[in-house]
C-alpha atoms as a PDB file:
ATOM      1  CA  UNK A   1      31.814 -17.896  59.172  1.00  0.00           C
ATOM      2  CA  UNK A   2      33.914 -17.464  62.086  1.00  0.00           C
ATOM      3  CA  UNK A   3      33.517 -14.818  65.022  1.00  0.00           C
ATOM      4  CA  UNK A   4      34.467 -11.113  64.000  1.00  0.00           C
ATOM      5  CA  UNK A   5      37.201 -10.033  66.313  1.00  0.00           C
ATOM      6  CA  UNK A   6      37.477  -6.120  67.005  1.00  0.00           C
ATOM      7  CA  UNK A   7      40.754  -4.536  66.791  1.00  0.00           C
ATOM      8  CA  UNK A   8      40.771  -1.815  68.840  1.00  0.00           C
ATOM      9  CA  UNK A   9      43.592   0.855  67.697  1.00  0.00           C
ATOM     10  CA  UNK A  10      45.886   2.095  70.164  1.00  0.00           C
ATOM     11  CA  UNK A  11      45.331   5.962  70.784  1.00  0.00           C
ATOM     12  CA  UNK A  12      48.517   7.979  70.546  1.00  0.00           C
ATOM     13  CA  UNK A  13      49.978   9.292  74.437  1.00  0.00           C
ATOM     14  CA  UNK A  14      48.914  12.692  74.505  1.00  0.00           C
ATOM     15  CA  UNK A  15      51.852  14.318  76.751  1.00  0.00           C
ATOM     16  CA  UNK A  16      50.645  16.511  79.945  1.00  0.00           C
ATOM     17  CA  UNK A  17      51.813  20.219  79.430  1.00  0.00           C
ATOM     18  CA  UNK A  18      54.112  19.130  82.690  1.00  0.00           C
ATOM     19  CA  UNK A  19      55.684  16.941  80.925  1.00  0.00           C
ATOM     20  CA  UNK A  20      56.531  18.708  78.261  1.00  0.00           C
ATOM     21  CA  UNK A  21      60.381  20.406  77.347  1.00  0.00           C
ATOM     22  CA  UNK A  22      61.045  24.092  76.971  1.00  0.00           C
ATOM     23  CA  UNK A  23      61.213  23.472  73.450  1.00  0.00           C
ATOM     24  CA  UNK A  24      58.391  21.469  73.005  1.00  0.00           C
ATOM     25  CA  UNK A  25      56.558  24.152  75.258  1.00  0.00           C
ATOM     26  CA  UNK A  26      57.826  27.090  73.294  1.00  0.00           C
ATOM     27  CA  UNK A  27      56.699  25.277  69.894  1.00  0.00           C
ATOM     28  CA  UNK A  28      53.247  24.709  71.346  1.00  0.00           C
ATOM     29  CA  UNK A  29      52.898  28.732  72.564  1.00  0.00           C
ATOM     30  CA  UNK A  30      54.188  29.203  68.941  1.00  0.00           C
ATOM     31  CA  UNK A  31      51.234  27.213  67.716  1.00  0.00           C
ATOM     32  CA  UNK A  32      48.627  28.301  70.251  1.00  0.00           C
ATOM     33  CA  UNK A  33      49.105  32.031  68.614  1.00  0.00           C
ATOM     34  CA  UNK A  34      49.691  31.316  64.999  1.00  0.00           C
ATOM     35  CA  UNK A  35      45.893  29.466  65.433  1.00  0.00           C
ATOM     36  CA  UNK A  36      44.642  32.490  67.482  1.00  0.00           C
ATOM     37  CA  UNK A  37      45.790  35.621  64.755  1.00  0.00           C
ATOM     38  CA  UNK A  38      44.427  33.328  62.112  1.00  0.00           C
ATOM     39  CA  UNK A  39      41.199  33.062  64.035  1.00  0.00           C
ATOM     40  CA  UNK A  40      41.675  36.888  64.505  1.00  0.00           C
ATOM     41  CA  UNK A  41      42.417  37.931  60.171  1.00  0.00           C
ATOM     42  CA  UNK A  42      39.400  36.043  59.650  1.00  0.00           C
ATOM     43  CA  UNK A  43      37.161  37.693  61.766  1.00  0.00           C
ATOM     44  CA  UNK A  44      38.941  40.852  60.728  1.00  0.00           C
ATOM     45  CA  UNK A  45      38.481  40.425  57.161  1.00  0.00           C
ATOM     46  CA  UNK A  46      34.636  39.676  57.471  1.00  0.00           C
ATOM     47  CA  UNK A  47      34.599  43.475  59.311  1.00  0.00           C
ATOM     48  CA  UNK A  48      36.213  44.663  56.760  1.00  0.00           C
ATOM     49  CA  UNK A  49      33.945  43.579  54.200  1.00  0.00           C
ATOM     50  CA  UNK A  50      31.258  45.031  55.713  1.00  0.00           C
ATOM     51  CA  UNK A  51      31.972  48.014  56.545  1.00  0.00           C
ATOM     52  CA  UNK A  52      32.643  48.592  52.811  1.00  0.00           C
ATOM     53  CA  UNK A  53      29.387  46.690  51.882  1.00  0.00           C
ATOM     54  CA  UNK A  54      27.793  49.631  54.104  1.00  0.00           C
ATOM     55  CA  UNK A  55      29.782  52.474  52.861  1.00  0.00           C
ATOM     56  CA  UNK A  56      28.581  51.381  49.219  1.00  0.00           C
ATOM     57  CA  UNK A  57      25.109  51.812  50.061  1.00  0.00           C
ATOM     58  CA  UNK A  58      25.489  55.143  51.904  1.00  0.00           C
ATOM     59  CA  UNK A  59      27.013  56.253  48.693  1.00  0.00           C
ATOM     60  CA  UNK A  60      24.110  55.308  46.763  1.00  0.00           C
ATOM     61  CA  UNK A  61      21.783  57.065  48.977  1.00  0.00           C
ATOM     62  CA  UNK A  62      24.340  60.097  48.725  1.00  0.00           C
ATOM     63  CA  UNK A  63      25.338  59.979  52.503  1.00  0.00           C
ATOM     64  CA  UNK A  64      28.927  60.667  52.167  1.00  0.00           C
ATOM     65  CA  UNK A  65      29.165  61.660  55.778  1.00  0.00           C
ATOM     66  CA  UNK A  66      28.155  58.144  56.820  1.00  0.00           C
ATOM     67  CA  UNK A  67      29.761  56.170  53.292  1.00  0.00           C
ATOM     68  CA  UNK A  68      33.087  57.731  54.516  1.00  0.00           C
ATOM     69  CA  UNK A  69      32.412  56.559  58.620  1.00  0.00           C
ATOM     70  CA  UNK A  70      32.010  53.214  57.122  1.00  0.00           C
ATOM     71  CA  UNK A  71      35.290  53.099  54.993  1.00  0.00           C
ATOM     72  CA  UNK A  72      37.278  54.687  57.938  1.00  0.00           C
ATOM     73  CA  UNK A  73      36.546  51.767  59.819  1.00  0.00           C
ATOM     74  CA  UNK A  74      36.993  49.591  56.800  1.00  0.00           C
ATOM     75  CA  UNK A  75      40.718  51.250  56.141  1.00  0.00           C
ATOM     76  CA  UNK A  76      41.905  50.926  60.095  1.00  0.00           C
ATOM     77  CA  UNK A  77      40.514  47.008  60.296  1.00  0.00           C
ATOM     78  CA  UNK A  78      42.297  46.712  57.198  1.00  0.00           C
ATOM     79  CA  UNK A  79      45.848  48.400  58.600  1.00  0.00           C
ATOM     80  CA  UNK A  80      45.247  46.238  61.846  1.00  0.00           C
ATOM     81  CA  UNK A  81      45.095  43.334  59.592  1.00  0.00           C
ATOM     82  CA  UNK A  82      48.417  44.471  58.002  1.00  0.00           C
ATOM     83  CA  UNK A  83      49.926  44.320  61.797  1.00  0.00           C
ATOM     84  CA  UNK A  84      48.439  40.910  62.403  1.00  0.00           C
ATOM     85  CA  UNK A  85      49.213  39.464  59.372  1.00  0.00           C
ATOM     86  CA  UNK A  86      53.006  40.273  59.721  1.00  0.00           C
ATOM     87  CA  UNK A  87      52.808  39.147  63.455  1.00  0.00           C
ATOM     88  CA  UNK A  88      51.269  35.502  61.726  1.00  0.00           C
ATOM     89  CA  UNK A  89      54.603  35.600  59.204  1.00  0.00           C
ATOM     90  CA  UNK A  90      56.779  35.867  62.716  1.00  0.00           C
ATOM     91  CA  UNK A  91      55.275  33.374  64.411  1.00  0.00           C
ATOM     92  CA  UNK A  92      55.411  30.682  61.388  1.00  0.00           C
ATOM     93  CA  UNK A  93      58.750  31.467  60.988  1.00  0.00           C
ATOM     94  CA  UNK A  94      59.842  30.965  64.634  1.00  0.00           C
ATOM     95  CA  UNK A  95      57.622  27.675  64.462  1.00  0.00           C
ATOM     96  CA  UNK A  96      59.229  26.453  61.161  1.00  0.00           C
ATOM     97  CA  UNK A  97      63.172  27.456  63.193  1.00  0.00           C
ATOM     98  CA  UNK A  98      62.088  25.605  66.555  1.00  0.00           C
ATOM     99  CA  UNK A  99      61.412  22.749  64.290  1.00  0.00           C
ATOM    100  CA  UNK A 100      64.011  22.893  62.379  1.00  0.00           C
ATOM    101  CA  UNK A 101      66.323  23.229  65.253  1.00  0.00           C
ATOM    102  CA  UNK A 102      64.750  20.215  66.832  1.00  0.00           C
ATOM    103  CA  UNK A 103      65.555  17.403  63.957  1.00  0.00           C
ATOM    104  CA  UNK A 104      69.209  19.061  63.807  1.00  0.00           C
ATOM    105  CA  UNK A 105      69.319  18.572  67.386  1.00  0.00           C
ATOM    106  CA  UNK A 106      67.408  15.357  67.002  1.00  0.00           C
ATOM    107  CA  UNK A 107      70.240  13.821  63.880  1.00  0.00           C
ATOM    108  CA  UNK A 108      73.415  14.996  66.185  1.00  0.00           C
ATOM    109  CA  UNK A 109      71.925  13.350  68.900  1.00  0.00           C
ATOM    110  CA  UNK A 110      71.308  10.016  66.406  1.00  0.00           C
ATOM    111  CA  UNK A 111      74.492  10.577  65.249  1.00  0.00           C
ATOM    112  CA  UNK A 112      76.792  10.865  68.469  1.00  0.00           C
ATOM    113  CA  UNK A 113      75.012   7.512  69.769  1.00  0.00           C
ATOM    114  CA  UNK A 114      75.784   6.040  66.685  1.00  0.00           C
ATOM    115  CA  UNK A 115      79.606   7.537  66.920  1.00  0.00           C
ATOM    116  CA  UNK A 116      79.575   5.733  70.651  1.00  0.00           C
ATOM    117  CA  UNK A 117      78.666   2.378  69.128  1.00  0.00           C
ATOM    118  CA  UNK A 118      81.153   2.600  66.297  1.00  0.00           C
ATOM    119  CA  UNK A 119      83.811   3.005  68.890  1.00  0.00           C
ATOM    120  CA  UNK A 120      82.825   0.358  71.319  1.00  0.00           C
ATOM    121  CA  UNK A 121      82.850  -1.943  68.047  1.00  0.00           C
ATOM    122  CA  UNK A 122      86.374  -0.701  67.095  1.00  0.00           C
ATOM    123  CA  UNK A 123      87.390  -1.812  70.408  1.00  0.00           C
ATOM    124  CA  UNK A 124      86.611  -5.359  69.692  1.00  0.00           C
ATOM    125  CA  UNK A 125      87.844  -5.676  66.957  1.00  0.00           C
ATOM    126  CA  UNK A 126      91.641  -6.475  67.360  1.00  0.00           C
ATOM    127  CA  UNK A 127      93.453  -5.280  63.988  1.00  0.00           C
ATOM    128  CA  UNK A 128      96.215  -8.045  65.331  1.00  0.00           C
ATOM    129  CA  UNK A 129      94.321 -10.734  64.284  1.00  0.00           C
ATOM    130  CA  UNK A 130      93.511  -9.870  60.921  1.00  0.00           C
ATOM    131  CA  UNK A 131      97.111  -9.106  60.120  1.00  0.00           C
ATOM    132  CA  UNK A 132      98.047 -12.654  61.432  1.00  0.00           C
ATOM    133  CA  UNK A 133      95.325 -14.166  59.415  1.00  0.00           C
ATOM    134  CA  UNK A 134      96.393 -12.459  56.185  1.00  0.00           C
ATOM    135  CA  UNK A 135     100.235 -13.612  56.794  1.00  0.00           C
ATOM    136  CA  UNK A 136      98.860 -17.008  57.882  1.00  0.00           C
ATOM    137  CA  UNK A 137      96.856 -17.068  54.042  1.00  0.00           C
ATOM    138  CA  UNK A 138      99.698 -14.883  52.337  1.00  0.00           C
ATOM    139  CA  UNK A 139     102.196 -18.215  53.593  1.00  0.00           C
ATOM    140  CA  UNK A 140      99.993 -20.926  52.775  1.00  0.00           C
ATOM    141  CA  UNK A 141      99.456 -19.372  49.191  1.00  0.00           C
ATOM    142  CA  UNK A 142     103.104 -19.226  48.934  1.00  0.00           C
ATOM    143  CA  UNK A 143     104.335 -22.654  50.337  1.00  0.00           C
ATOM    144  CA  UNK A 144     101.634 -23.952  48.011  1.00  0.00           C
ATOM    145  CA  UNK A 145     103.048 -21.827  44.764  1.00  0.00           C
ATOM    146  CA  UNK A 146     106.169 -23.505  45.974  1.00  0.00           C
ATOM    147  CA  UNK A 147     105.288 -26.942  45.379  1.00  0.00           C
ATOM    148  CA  UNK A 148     103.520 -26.018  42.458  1.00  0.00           C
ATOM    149  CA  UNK A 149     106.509 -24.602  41.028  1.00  0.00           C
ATOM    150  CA  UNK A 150     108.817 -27.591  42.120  1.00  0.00           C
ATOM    151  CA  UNK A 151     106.676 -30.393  40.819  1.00  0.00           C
ATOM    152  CA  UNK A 152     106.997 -28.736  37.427  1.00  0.00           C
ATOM    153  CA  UNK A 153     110.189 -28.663  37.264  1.00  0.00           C
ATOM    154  CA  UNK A 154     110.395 -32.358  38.310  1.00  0.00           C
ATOM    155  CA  UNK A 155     108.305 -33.109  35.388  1.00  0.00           C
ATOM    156  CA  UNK A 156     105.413 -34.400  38.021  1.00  0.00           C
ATOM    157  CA  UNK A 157     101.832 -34.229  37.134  1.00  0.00           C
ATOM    158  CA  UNK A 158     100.323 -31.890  39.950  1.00  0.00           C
ATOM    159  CA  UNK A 159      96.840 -33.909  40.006  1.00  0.00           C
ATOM    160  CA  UNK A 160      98.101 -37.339  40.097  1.00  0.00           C
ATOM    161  CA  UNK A 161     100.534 -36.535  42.592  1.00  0.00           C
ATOM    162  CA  UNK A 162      97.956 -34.817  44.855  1.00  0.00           C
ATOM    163  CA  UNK A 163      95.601 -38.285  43.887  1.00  0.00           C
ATOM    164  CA  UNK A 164      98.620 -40.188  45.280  1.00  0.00           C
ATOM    165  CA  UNK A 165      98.467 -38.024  48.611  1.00  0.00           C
ATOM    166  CA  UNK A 166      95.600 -38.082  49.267  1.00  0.00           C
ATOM    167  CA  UNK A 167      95.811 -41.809  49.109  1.00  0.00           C
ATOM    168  CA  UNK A 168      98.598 -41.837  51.476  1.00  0.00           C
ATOM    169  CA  UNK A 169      96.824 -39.643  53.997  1.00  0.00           C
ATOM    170  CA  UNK A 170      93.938 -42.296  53.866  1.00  0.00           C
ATOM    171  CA  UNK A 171      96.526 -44.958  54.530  1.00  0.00           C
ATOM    172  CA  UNK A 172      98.089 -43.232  57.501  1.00  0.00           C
ATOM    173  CA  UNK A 173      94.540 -42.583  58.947  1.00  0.00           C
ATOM    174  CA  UNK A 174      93.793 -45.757  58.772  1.00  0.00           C
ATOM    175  CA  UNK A 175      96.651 -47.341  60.331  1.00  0.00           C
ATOM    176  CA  UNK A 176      96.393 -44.717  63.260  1.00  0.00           C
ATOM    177  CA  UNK A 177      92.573 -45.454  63.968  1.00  0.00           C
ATOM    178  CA  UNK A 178      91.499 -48.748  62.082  1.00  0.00           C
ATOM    179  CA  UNK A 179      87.931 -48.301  63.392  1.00  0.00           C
ATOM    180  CA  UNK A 180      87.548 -44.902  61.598  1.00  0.00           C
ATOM    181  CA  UNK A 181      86.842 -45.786  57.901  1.00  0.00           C
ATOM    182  CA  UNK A 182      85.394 -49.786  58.328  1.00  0.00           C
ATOM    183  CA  UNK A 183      82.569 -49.767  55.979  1.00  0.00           C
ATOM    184  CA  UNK A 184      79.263 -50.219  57.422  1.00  0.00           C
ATOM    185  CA  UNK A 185      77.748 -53.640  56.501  1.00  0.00           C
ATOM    186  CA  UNK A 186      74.052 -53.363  55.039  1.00  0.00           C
ATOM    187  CA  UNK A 187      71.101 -54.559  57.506  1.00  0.00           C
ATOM    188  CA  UNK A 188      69.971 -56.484  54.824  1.00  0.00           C
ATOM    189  CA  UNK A 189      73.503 -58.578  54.173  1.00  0.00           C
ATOM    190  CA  UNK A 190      73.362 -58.759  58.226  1.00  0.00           C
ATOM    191  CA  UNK A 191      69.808 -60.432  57.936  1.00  0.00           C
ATOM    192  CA  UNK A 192      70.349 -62.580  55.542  1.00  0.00           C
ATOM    193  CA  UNK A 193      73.471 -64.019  56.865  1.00  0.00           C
ATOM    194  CA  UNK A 194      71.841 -64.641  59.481  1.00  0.00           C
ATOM    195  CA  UNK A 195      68.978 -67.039  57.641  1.00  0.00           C
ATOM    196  CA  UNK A 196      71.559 -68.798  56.066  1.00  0.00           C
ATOM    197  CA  UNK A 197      72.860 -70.299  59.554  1.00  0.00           C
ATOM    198  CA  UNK A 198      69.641 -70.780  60.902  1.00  0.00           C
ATOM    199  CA  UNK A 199      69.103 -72.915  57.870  1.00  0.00           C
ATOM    200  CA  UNK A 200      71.943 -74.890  58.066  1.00  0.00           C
ATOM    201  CA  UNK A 201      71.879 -75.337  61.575  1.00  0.00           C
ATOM    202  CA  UNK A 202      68.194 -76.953  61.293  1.00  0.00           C
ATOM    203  CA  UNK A 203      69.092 -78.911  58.399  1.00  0.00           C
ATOM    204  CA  UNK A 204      72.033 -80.312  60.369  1.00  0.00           C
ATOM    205  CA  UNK A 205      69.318 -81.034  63.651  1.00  0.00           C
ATOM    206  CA  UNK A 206      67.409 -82.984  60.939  1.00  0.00           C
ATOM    207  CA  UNK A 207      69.884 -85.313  59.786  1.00  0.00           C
ATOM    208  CA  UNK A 208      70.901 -85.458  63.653  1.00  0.00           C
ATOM    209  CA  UNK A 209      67.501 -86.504  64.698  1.00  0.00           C
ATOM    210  CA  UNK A 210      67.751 -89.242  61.335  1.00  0.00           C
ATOM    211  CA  UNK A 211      70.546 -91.148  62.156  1.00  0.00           C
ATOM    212  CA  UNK A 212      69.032 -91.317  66.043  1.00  0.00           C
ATOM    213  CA  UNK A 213      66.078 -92.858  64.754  1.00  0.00           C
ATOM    214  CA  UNK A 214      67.717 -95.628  62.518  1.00  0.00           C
END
């Protein structure tokens, strides 16, 4: 079993408040005090609680004096609560606009770059050419309809006569540069030639080397 290699994963950059944007600054106040009023109802709320907890038992001891102390602190966490609360709803909805503001800011941004490009493209491509390569295509198609049309009415069988061409063109290529189409001759043929005059030429050495010695 081989050696276990550790992959150690690459912690995200944590930005310095510094370096931080105004908006990216304003959404992290935002944040920071959303965190802090929650922080805030919940402590609130447990107060609450308790203070009615307490005014229950009063009650049941027939303190009303003290039950109703109790609940008057009770009812003014609880309308304190109220003002927090709606302060929370503010601040979530000014976090939820910021961000929202951001990724429109963020896609015109994406979209203007992309806008740039587009136009630095258009640039390059020159409309000129593609109109001379359609009439270049819309001509050959034509000239080629043409003799289509002609060699019918001559009676002329289209794939023959394009057989017979092609034929010709060989011809003319040939004359022109006779070392372009020489067929290649096969090693083996080259080889074996080649035994055959060996052969002979020893068998002519021998008969040679006969009429010497007679």
């Amino acid at each position: 079993m081989g050696p276990c290699v550790s992959q150690t994963r690459k912690k995200p950059e944590i930005k310095k408040i510094s370096d931080l944007s105004a908006n990216e600054k304003a959404l992290m106040d935002c944040k920071h005090t959303r965190d802090n009023i929650k922080k805030e109802l919940k402590i609130i709320d447990q107060r609450k609680s308790a203070f009615r907890e307490k005014a229950k038992l009063e009650l049941k001891t027939s303190n009303k004096a003290k039950a109703k102390l109790y609940l008057n602190r009770s009812k003014l966490l609880e309308k304190r609560y109220e003002v927090y609360n709606g302060q929370l709803t503010m601040i979530e909805e000014q976090i939820n606009s910021i961000q929202t503001m951001q990724m429109q800011k963020d896609a015109i941004g994406v979209l203007d770059q992309g806008n740039k490009v587009l136009k630095e493209l258009s640039k390059e491509v020159d409309v000129k050419k593609w109109e001379d390569i359609r009439d270049d295509m819309n001509s050959l198609k034509q000239e080629q309809d043409e003799i289509t049309a002609l060699l019918k009415n001559y009676g002329i069988d289209e794939v023959k006569y394009n057989e017979e061409l092609d034929k010709e063109l060989d011809k003319l290529i040939q004359a022109e540069n006779p070392k372009l189409n020489l067929p290649d001759v096969p090693k083996e043929k080259v080889e074996m030639e080649k035994n055959k005059s060996d052969a002979k030429e020893e068998i002519n050495n021998n008969k040679n080397g006969q009429m010497l010695a007679e």
